[in-house]
Protein backbone atom coordinates (compact mmCIF):
# COMPACT_ATOMS: atom_id res chain seq x y z
CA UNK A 1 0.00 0.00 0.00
CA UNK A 2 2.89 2.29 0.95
CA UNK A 3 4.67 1.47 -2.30
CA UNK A 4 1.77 3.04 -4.40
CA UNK A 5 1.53 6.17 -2.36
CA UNK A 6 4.60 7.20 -3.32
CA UNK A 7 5.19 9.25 -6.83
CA UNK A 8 8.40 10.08 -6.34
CA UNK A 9 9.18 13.56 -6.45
CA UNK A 10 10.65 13.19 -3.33
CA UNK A 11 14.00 12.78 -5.42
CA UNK A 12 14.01 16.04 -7.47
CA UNK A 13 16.98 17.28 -4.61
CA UNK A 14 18.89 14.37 -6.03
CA UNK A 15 18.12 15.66 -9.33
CA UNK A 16 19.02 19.03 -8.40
CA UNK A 17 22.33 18.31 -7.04
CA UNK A 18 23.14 16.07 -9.90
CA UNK A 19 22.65 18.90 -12.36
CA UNK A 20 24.72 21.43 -10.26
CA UNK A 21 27.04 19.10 -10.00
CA UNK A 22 27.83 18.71 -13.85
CA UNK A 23 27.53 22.47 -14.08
CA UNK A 24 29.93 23.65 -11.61
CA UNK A 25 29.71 26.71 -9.53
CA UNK A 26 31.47 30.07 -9.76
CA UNK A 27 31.82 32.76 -7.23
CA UNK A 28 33.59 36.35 -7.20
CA UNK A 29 35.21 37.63 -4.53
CA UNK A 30 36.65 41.06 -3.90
CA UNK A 31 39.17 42.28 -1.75
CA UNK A 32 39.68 45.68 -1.01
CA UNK A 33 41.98 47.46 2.17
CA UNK A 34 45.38 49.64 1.69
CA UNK A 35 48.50 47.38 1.13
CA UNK A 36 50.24 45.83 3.78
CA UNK A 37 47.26 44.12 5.39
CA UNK A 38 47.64 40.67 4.59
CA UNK A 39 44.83 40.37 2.15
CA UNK A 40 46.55 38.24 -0.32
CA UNK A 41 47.85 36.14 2.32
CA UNK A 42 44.53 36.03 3.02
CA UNK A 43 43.53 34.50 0.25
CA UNK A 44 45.49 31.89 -0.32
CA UNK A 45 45.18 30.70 2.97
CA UNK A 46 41.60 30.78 2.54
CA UNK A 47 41.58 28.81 -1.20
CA UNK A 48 45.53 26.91 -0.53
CA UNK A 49 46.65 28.21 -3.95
CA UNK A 50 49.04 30.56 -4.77
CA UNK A 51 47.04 32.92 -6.95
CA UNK A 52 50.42 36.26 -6.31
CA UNK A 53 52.95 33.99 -7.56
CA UNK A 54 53.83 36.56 -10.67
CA UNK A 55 53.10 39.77 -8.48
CA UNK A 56 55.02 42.26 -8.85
CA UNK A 57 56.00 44.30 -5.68
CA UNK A 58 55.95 48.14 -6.03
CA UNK A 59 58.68 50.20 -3.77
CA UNK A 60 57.59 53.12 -2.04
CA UNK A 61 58.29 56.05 -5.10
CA UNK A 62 56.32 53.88 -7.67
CA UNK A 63 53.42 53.82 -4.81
CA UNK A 64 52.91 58.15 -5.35
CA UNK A 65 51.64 57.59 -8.34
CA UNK A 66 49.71 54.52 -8.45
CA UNK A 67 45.86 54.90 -8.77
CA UNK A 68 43.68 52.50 -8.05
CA UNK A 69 43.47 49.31 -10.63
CA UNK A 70 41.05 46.41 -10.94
CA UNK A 71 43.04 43.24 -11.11
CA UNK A 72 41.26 39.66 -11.70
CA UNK A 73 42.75 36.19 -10.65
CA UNK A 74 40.62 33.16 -11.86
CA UNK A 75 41.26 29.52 -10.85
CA UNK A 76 39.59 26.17 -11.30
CA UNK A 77 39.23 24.21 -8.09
CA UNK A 78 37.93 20.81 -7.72
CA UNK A 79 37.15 18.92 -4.08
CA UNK A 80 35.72 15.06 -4.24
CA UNK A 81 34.00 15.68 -7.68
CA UNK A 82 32.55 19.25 -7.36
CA UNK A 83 34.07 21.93 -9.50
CA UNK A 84 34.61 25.63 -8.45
CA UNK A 85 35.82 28.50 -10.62
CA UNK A 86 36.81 31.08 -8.47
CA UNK A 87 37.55 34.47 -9.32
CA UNK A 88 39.42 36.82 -6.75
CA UNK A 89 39.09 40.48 -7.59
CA UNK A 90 41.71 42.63 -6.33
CA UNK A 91 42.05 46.21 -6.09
CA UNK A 92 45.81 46.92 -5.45
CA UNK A 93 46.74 50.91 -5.06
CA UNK A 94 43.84 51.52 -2.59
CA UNK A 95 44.34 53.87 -0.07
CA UNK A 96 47.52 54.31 -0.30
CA UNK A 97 48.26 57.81 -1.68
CA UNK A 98 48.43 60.88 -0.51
CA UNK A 99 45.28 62.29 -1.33
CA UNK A 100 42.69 59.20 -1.17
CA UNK A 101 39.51 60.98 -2.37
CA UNK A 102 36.98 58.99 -3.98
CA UNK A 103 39.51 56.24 -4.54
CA UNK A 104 36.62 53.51 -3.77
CA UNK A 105 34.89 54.94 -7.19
CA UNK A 106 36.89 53.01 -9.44
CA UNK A 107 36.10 50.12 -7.49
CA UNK A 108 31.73 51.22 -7.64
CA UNK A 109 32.26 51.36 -11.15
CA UNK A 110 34.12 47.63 -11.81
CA UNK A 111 31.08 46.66 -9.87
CA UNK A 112 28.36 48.89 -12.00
CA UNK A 113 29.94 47.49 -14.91
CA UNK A 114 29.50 43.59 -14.04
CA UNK A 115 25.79 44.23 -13.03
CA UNK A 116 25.41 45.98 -17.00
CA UNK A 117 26.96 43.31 -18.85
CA UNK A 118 25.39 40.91 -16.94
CA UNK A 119 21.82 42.99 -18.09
CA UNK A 120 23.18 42.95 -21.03
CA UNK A 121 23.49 39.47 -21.87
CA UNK A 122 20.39 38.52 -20.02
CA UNK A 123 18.56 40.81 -22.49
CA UNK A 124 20.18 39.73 -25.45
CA UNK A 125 19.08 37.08 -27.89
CA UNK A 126 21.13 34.34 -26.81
CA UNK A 127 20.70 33.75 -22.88
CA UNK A 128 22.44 29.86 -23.05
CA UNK A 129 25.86 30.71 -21.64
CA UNK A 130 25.42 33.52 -19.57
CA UNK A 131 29.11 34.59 -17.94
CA UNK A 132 28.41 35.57 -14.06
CA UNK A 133 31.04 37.83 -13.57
CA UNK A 134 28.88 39.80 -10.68
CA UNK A 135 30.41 40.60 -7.65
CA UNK A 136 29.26 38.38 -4.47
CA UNK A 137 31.01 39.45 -1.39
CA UNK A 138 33.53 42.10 -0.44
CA UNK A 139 35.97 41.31 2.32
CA UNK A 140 37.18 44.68 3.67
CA UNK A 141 40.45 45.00 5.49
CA UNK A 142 40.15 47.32 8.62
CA UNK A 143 43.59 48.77 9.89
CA UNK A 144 44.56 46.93 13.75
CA UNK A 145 46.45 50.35 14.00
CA UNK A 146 43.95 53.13 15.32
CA UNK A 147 41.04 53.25 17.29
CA UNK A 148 38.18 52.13 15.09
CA UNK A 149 37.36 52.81 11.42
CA UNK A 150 38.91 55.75 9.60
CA UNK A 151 36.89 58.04 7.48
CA UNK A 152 38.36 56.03 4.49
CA UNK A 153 36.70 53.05 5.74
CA UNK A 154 33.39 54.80 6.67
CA UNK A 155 33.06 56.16 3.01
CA UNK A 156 33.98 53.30 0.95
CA UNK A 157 31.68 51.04 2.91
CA UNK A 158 28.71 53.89 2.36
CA UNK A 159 29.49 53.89 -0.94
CA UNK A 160 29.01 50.29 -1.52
CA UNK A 161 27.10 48.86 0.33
CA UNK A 162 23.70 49.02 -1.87
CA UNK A 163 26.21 47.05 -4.47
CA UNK A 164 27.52 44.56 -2.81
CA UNK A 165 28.12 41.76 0.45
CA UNK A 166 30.59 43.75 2.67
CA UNK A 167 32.03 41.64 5.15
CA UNK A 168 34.14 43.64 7.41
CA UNK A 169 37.65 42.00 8.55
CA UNK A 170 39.94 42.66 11.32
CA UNK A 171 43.90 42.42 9.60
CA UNK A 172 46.57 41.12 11.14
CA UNK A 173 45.02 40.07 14.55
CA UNK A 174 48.36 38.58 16.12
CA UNK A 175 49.38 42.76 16.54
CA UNK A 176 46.82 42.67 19.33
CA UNK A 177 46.24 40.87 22.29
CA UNK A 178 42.69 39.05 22.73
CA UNK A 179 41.52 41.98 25.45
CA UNK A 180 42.29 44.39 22.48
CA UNK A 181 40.76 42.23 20.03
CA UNK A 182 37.48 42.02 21.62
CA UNK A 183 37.09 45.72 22.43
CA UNK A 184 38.21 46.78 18.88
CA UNK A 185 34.69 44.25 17.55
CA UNK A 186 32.82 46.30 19.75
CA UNK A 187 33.85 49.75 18.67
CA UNK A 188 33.88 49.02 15.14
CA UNK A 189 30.51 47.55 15.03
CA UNK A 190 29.27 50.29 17.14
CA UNK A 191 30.67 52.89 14.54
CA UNK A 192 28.85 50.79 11.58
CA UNK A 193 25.54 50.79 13.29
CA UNK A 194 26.20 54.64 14.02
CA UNK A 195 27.24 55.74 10.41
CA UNK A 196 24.18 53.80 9.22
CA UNK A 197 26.80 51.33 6.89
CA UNK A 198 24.36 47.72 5.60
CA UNK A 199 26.80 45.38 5.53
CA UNK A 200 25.73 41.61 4.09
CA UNK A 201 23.62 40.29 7.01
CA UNK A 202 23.83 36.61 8.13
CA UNK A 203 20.16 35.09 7.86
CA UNK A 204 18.43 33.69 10.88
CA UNK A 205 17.86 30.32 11.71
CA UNK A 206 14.87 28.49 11.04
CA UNK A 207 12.80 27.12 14.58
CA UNK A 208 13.13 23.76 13.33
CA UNK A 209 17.48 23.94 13.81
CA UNK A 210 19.12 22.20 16.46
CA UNK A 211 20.59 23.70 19.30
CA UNK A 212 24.18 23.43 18.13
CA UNK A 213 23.59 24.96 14.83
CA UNK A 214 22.04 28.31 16.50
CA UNK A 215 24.88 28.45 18.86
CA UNK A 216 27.47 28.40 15.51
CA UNK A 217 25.15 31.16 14.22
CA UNK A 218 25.46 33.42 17.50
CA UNK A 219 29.03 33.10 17.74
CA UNK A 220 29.35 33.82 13.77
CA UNK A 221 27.09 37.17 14.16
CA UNK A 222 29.50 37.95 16.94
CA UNK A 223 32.63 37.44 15.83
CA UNK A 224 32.08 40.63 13.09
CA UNK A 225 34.44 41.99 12.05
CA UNK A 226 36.32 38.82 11.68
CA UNK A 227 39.77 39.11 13.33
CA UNK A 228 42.12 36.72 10.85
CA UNK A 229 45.79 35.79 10.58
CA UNK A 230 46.59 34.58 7.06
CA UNK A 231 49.86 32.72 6.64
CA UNK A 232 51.52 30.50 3.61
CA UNK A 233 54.14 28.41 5.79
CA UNK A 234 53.60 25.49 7.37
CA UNK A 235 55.62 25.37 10.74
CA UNK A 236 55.85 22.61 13.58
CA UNK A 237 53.97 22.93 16.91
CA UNK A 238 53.42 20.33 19.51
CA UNK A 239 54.91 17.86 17.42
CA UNK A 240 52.89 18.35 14.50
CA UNK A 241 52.52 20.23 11.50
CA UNK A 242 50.23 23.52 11.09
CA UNK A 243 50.03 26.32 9.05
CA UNK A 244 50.77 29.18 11.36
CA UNK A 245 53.51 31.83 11.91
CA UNK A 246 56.48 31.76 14.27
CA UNK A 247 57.07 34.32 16.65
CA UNK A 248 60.37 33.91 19.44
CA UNK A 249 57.70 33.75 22.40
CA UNK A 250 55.59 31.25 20.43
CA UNK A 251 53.58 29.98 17.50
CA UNK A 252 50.22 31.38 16.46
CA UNK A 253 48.14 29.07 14.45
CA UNK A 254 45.82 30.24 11.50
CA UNK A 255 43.23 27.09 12.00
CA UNK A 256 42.83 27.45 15.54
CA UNK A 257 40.06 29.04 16.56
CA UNK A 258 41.80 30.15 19.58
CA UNK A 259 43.85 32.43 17.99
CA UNK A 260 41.59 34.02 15.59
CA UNK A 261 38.41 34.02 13.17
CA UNK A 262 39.68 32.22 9.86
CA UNK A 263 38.20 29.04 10.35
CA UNK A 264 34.80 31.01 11.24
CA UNK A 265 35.76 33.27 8.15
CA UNK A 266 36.21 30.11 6.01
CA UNK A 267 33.54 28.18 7.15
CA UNK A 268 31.14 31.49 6.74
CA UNK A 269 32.39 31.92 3.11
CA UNK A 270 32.36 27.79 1.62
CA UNK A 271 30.70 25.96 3.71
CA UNK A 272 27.79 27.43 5.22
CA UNK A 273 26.94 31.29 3.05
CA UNK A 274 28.29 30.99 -0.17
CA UNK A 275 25.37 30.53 -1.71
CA UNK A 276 23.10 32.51 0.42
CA UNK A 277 25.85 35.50 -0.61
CA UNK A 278 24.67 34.98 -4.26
CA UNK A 279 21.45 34.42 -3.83
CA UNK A 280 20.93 38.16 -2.09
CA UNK A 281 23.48 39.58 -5.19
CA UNK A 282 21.13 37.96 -7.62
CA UNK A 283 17.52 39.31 -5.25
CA UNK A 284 18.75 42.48 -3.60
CA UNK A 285 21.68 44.11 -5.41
CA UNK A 286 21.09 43.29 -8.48
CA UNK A 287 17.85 43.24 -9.29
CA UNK A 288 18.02 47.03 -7.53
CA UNK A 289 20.11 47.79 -10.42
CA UNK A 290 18.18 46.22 -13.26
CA UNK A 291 14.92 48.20 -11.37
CA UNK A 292 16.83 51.23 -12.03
CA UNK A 293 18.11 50.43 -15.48
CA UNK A 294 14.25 49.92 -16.55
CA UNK A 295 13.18 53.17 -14.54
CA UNK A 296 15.47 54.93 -16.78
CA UNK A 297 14.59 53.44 -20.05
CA UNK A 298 10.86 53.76 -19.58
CA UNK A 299 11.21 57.15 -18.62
CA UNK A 300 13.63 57.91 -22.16
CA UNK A 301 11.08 56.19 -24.18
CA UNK A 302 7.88 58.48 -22.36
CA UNK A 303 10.13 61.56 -22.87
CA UNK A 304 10.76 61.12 -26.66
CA UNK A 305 6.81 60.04 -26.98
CA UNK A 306 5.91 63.56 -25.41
CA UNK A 307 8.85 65.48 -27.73
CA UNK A 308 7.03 63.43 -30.94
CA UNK A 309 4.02 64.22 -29.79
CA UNK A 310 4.46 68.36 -29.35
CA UNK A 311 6.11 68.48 -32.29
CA UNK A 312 2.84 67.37 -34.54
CA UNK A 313 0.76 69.41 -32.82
CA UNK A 314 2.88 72.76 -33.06
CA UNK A 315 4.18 72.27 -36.73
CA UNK A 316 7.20 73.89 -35.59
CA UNK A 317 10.13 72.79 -37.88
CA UNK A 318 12.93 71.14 -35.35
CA UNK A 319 16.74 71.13 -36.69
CA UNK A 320 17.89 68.13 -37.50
CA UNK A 321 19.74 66.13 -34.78
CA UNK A 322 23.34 65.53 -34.79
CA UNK A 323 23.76 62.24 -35.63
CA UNK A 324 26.97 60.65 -34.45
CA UNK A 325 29.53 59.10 -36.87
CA UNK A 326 28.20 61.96 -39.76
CA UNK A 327 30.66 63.94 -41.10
CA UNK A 328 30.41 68.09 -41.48
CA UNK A 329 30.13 67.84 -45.46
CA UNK A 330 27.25 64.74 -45.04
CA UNK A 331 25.14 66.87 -42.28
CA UNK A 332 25.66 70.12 -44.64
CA UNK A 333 24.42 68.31 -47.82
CA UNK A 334 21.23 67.08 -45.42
CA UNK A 335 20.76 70.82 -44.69
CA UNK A 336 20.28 72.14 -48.04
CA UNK A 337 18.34 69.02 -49.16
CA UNK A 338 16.09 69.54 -46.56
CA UNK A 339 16.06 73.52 -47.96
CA UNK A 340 15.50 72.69 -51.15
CA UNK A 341 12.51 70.43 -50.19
CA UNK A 342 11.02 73.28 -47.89
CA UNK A 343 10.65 75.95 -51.05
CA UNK A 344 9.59 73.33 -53.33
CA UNK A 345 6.70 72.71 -51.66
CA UNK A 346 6.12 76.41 -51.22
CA UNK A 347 5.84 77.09 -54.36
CA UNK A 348 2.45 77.82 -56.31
CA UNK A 349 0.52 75.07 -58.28
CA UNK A 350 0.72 76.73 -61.48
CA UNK A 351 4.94 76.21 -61.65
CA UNK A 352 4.69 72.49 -60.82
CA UNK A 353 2.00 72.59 -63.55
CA UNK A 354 4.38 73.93 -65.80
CA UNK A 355 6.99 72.59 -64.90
CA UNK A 356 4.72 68.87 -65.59
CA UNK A 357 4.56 70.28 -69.08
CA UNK A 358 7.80 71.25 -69.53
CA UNK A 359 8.87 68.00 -68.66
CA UNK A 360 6.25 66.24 -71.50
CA UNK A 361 7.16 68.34 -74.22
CA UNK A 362 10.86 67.59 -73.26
CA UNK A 363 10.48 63.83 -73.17
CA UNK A 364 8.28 63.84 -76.62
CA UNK A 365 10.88 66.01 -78.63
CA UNK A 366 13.63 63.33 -77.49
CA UNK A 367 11.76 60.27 -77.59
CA UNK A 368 11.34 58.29 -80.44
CA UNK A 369 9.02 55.42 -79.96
CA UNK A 370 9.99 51.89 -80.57
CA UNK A 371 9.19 49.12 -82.96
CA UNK A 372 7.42 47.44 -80.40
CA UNK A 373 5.80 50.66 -78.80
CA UNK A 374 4.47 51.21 -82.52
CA UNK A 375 2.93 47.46 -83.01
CA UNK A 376 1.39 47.97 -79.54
CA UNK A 377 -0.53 51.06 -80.91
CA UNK A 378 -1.24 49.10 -83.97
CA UNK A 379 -2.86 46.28 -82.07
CA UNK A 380 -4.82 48.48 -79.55
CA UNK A 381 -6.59 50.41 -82.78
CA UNK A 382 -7.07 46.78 -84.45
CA UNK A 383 -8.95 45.95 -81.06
CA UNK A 384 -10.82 49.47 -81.04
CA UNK A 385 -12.25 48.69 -84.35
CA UNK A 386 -13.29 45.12 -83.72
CA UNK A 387 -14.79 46.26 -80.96
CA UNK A 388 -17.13 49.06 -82.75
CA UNK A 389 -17.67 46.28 -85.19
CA UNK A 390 -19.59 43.78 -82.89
């Protein structure tokens, strides 16, 4: 009986994850926080691949007059059958000059620019093989040196966080001691509820979760801004081998959670939100840019209905657009064509009349009809009189 009441769609996860599967997954992630911070340390601690290996360091006079570039690393990861392209977006020369105004708008715009191809291609004839090159999350790397967040950090994060996941992080934790640590969370996430900065949320947890799972969730709201150590080297402690850095009173290790947030940060990033990051790209940021791309369009296409429609009713002769790619000669020839039109059709009735005649007389003194023009004549009279006959 039990065997009948069952359909079966109880296996379209199965289905789901078999499809995905064969796809693959991508994900973009950005990195943004003045030099010296660790960030690509960072990330290839986070990833364990070595995505710098052909950077080039700059010394301190080539560092006056750097701006700020957009720099993309892509790499194809695979883990027990399940493929990952991963594309780390970096933004090297940021706040490091001098004068640092408005150095986040290069980065607004890389962003502005992925959310318009994307619109672009989704609105385009061919939607098969859609590149997502959109920006998912943004790790920002706060300074441990000062007393909260500069006015650097306060205006890039303002600036972008209607674009895109921020996820504030605390650099180069092992410069502080845990009491200093703790207090520095505190004040910074004070200062981002107080300068009204949205950074990416974590979702709540359903009633139906266990207890442990809602405790991981607590601690993972808590520990913002994530306070992380990155390191490359793998060193010896306690008789066996971690990846950690070694200091004369000691070793700090980058997977203990002990010592700081990057297994939270990790866990946060692949394991648990990854997909919850792109899911609120895709339903918050940008479909709050493809609202306003439509909002603009709409409003062109009312605007030029309106200009069409008071030109009818006034009559009133408009110049003639630029249009671009025409030449000076092209556009002056369009002029005085569109002249010459104008007083030809002011002119009276009686000169087109003549000028009808004119023409006739001209074409009959040239013309010399044909053979076959002639036998037509001769066959339409041949009719004409048959005709009157019967």
């Amino acid at each position: 009986m039990c065997d009948k009441e069952y359909v079966g769609f109880a296996t379209l996860p199965n289905q789901v994850h078999r499809k995905s599967v064969k796809k693959g997954f991508d994900f973009t992630l950005m990195v943004a926080g003045e030099s010296g911070l660790g960030k690509s340390t960072l990330v290839n601690s986070l990833f364990l691949t070595d995505l710098y290996k052909d950077r080039k360091l700059l010394n301190a006079e080539e560092r006056i007059t750097q701006t700020v570039e957009i720099t993309k690393h892509t790499v194809d990861i695979e883990e027990k059958g399940v493929k990952l392209k991963l594309t780390i977006v970096d933004t090297p020369g940021f706040g490091d000059a001098v004068n640092n105004t408005e150095c986040w708008k290069s980065v607004a715009d890389y962003i502005d620019q992925q959310f318009e191809q994307y619109f672009r291609d989704e609105s385009g004839l061919n939607r098969k093989n859609i590149q997502d090159n959109r920006v998912h999350c943004c790790l920002y790397f706060i300074s441990p040196f000062g007393h909260g967040l500069r006015p650097l950090d306060v205006e890039f994060m303002k600036a972008l966080h209607e674009k895109v996941n921020i996820v504030p992080i605390l650099a180069k934790a092992d410069t502080l001691t845990p009491t200093e640590v703790k207090k520095k969370k505190i004040k910074i996430r004070e200062e981002i509820e107080q300068y009204g900065i949205k950074i990416y949320q974590f979702p709540d947890c359903d009633s139906d979760e266990d207890e442990d799972f809602k405790q991981q969730d607590h601690q993972l709201k808590e520990s913002i801004p994530f306070a992380v150590i990155g390191s490359n080297t793998v060193v010896e402690a306690k008789g066996k081998r971690v990846r950690g850095r070694l200091y004369p009173w000691g070793i700090v290790e980058v997977e203990n959670s002990a010592h700081c947030d990057f297994v939270k940060l990790r866990n946060m990033l692949v394991r648990t939100h990854m997909q919850d990051l792109k899911d609120v790209t895709r339903e918050t940021h940008y479909e709050n840019y493809r609202a306003h791309c439509i909002q603009n369009m709409t409003r062109m296409v009312v605007k030029e209905r309106n200009r069409n429609k008071l030109t009818r009713e006034s009559g009133t002769d408009f110049p003639l657009p630029v249009v671009p790619g025409v030449g000076d000669e092209t556009e002056k020839l369009i002029r005085e064509k569109d002249e010459e039109v104008r007083h030809a059709d002011q002119q009276p009735d009686s000169h087109h009349h003549y000028d009808h005649e004119h023409e006739s007389e001209h074409y009959s003194a040239h013309h010399e009809p044909s053979e076959s023009e002639s036998n037509a004549g001769t066959h339409t009279d041949q009719r004409d009189l048959s005709d009157e006959a019967l």
